[in-house]
PDB file of N, CA and C in Angstrom:
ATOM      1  N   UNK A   1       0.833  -1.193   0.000  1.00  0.00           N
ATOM      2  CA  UNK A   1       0.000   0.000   0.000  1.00  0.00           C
ATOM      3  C   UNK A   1       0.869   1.245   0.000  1.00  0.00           C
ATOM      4  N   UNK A   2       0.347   2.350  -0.648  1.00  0.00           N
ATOM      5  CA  UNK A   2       1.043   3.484  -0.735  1.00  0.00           C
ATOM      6  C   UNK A   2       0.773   3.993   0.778  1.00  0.00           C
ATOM      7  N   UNK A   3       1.679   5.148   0.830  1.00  0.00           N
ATOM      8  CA  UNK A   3       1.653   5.887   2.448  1.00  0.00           C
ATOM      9  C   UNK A   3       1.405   7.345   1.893  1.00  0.00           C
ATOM     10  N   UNK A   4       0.848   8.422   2.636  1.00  0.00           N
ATOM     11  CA  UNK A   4       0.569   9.751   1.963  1.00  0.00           C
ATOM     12  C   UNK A   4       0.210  10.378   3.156  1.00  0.00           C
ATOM     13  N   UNK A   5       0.324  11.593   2.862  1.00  0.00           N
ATOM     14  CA  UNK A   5       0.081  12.679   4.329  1.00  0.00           C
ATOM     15  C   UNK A   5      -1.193  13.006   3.622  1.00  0.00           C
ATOM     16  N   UNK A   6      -1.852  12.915   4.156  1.00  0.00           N
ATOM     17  CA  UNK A   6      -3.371  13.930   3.699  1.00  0.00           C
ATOM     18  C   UNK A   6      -3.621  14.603   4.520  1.00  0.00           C
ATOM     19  N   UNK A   7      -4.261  15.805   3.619  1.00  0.00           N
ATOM     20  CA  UNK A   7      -4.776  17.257   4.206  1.00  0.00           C
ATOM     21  C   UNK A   7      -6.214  17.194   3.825  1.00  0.00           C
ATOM     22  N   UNK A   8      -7.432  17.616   4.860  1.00  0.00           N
ATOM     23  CA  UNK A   8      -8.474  17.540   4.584  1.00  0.00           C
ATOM     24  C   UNK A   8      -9.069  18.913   5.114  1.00  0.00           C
ATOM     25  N   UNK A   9      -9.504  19.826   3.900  1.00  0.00           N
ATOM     26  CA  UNK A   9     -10.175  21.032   3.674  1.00  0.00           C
ATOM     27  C   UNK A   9     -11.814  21.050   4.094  1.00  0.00           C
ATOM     28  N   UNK A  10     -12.174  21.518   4.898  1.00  0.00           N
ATOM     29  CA  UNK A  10     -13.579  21.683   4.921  1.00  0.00           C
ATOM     30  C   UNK A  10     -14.382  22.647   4.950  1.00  0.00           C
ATOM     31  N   UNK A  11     -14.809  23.821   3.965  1.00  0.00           N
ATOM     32  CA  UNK A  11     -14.852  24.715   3.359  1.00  0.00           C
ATOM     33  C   UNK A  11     -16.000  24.851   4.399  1.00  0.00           C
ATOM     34  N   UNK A  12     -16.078  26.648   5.180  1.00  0.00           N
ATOM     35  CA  UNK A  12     -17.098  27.269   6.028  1.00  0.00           C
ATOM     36  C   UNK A  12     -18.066  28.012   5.484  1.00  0.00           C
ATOM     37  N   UNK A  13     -19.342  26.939   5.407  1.00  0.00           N
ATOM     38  CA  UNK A  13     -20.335  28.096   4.668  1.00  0.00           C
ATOM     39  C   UNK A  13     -20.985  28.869   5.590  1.00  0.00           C
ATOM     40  N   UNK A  14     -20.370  29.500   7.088  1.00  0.00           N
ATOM     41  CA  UNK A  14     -21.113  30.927   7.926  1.00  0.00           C
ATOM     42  C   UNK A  14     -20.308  32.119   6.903  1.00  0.00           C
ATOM     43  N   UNK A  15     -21.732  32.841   6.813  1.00  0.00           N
ATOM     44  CA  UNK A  15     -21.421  33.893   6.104  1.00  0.00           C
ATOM     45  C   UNK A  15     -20.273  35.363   6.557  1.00  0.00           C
ATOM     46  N   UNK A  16     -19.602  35.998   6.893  1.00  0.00           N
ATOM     47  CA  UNK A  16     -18.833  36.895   7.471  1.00  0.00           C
ATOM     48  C   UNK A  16     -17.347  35.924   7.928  1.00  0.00           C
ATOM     49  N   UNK A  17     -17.315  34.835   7.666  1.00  0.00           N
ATOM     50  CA  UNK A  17     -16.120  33.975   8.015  1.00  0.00           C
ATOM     51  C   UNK A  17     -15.447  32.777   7.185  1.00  0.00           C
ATOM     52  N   UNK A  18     -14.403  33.531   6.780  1.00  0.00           N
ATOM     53  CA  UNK A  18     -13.413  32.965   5.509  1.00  0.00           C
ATOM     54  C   UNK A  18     -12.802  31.898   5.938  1.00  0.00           C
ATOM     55  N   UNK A  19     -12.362  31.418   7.445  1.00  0.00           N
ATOM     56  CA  UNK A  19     -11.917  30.548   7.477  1.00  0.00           C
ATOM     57  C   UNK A  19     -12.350  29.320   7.064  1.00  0.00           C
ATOM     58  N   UNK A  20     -11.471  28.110   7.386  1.00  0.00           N
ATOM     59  CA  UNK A  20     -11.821  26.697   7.096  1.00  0.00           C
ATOM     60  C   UNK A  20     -11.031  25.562   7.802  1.00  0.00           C
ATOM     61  N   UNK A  21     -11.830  24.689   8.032  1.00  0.00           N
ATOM     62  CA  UNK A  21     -11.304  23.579   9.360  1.00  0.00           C
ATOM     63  C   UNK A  21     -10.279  22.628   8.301  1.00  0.00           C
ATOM     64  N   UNK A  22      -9.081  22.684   8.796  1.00  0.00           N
ATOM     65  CA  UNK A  22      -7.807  21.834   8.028  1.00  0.00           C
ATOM     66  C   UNK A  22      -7.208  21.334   8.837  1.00  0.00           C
ATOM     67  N   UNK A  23      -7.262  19.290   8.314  1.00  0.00           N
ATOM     68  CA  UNK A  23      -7.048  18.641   9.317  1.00  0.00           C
ATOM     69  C   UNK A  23      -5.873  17.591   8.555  1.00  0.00           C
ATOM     70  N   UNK A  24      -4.951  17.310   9.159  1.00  0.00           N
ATOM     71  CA  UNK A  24      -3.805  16.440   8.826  1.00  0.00           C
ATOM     72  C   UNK A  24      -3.432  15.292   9.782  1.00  0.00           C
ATOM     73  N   UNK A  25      -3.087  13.915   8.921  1.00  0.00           N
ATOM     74  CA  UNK A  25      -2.798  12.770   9.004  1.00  0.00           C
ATOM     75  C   UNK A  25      -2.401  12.443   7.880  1.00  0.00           C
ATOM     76  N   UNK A  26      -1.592  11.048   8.544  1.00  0.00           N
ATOM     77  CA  UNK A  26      -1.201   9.800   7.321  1.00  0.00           C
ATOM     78  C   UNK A  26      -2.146   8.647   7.500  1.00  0.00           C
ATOM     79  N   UNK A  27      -2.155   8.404   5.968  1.00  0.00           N
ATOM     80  CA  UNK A  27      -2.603   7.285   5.604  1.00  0.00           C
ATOM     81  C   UNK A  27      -2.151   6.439   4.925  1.00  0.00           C
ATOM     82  N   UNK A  28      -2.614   5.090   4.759  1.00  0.00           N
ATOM     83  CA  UNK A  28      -2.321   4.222   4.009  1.00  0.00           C
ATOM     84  C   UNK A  28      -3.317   3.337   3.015  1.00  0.00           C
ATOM     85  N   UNK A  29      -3.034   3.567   1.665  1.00  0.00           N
ATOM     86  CA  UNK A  29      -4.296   3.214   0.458  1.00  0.00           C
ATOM     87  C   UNK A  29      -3.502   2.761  -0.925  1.00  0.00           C
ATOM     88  N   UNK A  30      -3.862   2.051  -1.191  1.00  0.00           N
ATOM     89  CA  UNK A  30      -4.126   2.081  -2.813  1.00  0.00           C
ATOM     90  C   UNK A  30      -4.985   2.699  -3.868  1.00  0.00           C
ATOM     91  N   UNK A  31      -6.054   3.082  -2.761  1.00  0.00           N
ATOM     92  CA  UNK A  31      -6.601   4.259  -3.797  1.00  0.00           C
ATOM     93  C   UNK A  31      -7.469   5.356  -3.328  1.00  0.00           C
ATOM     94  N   UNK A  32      -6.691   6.373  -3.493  1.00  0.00           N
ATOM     95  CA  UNK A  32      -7.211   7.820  -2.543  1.00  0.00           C
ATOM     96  C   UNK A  32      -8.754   8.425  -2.649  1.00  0.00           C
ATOM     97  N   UNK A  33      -9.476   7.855  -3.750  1.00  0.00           N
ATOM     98  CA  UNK A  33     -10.677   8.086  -4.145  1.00  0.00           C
ATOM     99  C   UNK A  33     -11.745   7.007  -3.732  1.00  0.00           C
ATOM    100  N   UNK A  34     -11.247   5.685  -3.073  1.00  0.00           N
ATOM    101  CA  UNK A  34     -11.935   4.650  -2.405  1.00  0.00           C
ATOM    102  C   UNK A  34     -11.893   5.551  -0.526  1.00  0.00           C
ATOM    103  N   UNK A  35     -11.079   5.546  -0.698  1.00  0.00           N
ATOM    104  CA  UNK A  35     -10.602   6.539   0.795  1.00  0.00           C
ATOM    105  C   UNK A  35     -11.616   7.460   1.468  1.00  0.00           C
ATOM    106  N   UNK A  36     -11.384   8.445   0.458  1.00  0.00           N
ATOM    107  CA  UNK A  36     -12.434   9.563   0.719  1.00  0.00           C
ATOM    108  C   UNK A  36     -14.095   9.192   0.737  1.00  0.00           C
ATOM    109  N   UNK A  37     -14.295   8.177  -0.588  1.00  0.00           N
ATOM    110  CA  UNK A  37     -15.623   7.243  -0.466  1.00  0.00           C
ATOM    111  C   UNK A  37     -16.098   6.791   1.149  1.00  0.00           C
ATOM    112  N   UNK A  38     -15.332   5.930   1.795  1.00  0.00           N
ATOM    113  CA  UNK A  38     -15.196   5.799   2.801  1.00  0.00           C
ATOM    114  C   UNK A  38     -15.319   6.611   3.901  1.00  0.00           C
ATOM    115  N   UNK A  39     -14.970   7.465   3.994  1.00  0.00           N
ATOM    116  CA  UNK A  39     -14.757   8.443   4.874  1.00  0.00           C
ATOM    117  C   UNK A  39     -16.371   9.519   5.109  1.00  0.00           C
ATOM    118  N   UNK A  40     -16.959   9.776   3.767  1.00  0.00           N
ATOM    119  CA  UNK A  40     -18.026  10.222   3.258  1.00  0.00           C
ATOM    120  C   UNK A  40     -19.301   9.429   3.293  1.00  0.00           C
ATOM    121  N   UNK A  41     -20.058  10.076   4.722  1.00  0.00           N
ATOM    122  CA  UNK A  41     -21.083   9.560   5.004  1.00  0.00           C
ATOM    123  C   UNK A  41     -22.493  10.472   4.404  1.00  0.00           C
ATOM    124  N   UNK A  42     -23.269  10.227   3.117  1.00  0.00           N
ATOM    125  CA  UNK A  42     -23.978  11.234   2.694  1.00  0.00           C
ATOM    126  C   UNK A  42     -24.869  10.749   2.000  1.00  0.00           C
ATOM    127  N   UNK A  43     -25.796  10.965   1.448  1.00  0.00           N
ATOM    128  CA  UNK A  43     -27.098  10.846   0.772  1.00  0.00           C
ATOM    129  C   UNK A  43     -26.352  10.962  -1.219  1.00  0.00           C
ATOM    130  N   UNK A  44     -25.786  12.065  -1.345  1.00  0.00           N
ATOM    131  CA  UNK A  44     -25.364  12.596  -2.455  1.00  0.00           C
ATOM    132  C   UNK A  44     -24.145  12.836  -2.293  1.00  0.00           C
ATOM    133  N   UNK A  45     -23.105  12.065  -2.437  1.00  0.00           N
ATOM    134  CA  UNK A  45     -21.383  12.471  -2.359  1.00  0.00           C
ATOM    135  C   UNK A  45     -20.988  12.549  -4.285  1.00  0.00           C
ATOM    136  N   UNK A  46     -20.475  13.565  -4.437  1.00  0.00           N
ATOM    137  CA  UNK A  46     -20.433  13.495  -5.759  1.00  0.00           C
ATOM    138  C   UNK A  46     -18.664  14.133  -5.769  1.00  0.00           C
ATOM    139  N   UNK A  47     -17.406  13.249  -6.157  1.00  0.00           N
ATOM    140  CA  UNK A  47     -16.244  13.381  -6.527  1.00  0.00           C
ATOM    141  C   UNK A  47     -15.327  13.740  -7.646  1.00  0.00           C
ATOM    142  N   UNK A  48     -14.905  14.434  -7.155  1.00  0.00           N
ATOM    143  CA  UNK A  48     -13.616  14.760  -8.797  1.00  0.00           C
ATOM    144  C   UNK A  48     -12.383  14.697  -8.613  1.00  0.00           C
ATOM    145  N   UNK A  49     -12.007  13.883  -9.287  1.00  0.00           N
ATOM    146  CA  UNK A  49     -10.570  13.488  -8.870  1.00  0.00           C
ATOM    147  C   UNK A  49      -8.987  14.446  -9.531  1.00  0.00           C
ATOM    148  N   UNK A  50      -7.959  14.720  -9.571  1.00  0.00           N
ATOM    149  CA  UNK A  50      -7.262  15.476  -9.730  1.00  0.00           C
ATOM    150  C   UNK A  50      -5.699  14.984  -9.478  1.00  0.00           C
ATOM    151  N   UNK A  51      -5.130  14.238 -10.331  1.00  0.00           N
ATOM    152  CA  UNK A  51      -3.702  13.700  -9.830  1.00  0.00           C
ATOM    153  C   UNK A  51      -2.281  14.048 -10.843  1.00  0.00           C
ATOM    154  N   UNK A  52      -2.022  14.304  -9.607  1.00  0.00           N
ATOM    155  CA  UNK A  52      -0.539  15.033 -10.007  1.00  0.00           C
ATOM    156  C   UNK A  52       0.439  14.218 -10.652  1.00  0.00           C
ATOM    157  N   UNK A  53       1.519  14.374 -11.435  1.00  0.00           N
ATOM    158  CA  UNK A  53       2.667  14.100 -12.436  1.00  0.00           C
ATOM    159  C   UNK A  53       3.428  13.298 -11.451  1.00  0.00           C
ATOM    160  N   UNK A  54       3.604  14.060 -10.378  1.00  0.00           N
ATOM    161  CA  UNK A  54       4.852  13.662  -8.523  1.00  0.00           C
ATOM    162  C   UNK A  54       4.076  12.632  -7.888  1.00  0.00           C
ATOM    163  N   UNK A  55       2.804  11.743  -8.890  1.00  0.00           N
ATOM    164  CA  UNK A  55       1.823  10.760  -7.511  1.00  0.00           C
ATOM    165  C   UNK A  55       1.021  11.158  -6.849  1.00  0.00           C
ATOM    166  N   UNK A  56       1.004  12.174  -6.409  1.00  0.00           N
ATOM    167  CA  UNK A  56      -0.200  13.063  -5.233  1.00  0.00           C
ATOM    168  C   UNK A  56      -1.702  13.379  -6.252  1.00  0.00           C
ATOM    169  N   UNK A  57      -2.303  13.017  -5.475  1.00  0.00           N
ATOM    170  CA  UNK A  57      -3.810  13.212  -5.426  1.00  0.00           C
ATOM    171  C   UNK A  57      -4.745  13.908  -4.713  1.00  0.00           C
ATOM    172  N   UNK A  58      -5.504  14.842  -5.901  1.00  0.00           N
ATOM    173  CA  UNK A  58      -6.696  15.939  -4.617  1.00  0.00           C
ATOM    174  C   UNK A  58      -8.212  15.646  -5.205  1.00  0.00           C
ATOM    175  N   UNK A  59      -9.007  15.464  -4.392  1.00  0.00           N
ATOM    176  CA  UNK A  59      -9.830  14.613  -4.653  1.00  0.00           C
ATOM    177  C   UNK A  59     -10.823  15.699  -3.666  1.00  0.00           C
ATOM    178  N   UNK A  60     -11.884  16.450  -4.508  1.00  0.00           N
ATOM    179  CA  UNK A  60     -12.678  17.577  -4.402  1.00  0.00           C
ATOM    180  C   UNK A  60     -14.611  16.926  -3.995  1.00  0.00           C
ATOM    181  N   UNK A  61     -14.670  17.149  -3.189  1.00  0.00           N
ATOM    182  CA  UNK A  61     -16.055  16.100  -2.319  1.00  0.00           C
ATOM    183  C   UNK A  61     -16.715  16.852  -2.538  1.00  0.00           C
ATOM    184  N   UNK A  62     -18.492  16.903  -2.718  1.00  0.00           N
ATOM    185  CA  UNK A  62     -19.405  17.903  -2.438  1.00  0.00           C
ATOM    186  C   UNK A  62     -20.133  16.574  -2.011  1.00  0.00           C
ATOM    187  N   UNK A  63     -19.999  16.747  -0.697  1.00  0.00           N
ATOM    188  CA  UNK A  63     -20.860  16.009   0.239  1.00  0.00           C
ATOM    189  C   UNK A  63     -22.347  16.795   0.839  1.00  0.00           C
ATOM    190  N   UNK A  64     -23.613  16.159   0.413  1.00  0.00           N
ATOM    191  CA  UNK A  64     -25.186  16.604   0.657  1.00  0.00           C
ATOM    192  C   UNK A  64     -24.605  18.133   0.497  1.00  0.00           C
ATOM    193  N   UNK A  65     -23.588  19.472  -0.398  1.00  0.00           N
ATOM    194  CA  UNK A  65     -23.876  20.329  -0.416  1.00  0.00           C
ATOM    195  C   UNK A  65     -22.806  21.307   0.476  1.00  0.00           C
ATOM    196  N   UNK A  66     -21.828  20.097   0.629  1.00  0.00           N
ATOM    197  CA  UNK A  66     -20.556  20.524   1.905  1.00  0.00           C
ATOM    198  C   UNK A  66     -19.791  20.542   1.236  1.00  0.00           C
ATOM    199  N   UNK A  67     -18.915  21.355   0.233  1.00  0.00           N
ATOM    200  CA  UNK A  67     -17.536  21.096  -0.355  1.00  0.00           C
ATOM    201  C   UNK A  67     -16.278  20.969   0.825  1.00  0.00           C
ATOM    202  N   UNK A  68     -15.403  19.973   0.375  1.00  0.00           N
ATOM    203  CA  UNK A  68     -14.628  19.692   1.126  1.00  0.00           C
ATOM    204  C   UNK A  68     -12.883  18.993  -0.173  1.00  0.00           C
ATOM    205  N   UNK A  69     -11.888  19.330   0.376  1.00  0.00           N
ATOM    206  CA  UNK A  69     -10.543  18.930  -0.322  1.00  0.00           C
ATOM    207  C   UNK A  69     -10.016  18.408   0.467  1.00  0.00           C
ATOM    208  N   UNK A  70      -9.587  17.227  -0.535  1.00  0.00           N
ATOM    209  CA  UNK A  70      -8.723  15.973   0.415  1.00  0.00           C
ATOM    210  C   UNK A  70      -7.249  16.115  -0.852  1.00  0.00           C
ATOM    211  N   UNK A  71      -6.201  16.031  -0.049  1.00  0.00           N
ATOM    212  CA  UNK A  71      -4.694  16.306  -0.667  1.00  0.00           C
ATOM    213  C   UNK A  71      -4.113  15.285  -0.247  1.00  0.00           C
ATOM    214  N   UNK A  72      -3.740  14.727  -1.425  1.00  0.00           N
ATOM    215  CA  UNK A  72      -2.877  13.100  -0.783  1.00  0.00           C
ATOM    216  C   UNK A  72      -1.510  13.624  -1.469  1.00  0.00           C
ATOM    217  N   UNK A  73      -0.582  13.346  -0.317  1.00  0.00           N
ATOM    218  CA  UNK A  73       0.930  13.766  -1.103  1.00  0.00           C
ATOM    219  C   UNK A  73       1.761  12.071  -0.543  1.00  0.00           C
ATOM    220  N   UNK A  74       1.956  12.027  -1.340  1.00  0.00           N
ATOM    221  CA  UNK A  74       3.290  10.711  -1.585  1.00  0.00           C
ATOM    222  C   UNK A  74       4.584  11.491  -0.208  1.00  0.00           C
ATOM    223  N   UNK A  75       4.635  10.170   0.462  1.00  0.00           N
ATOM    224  CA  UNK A  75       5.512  10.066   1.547  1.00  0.00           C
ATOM    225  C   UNK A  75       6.702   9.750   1.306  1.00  0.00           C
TER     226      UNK A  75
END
């Protein structure tokens, strides 16, 4: 199995506040888009996947209406 640091983006829809909750760990997968599947508990999870030349993978969630970015970087 591959090893990867992932970064997980979870975009704040309160209005007057730009921030966003960014959370880091490693993981271990063969495939970063089964991962996030997993992880994504929702009615409507709809994915787009995005992989880099260097191996790394960002994999863009709109969960029931929640956008969220998952960043897989090769360890």
């Amino acid at each position: 199995m591959a090893e990867y640091e992932l970064v997980q983006e979870i975009q704040n829809l309160c209005p007057n506040n730009q921030m966003r909750d960014i959370f880091f760990e490693e993981v271990e997968t063969d495939n970063p888009e089964d991962c996030v599947r997993q992880r994504l508990k929702g009615k409507e999870v709809k994915l787009t996947v995005d992989k880099k030349d260097d191996g790394g993978v960002t994999v863009y969630a709109d969960c029931d209406g929640l956008t969220q970015k998952f960043i897989f970087t090769p360890i």
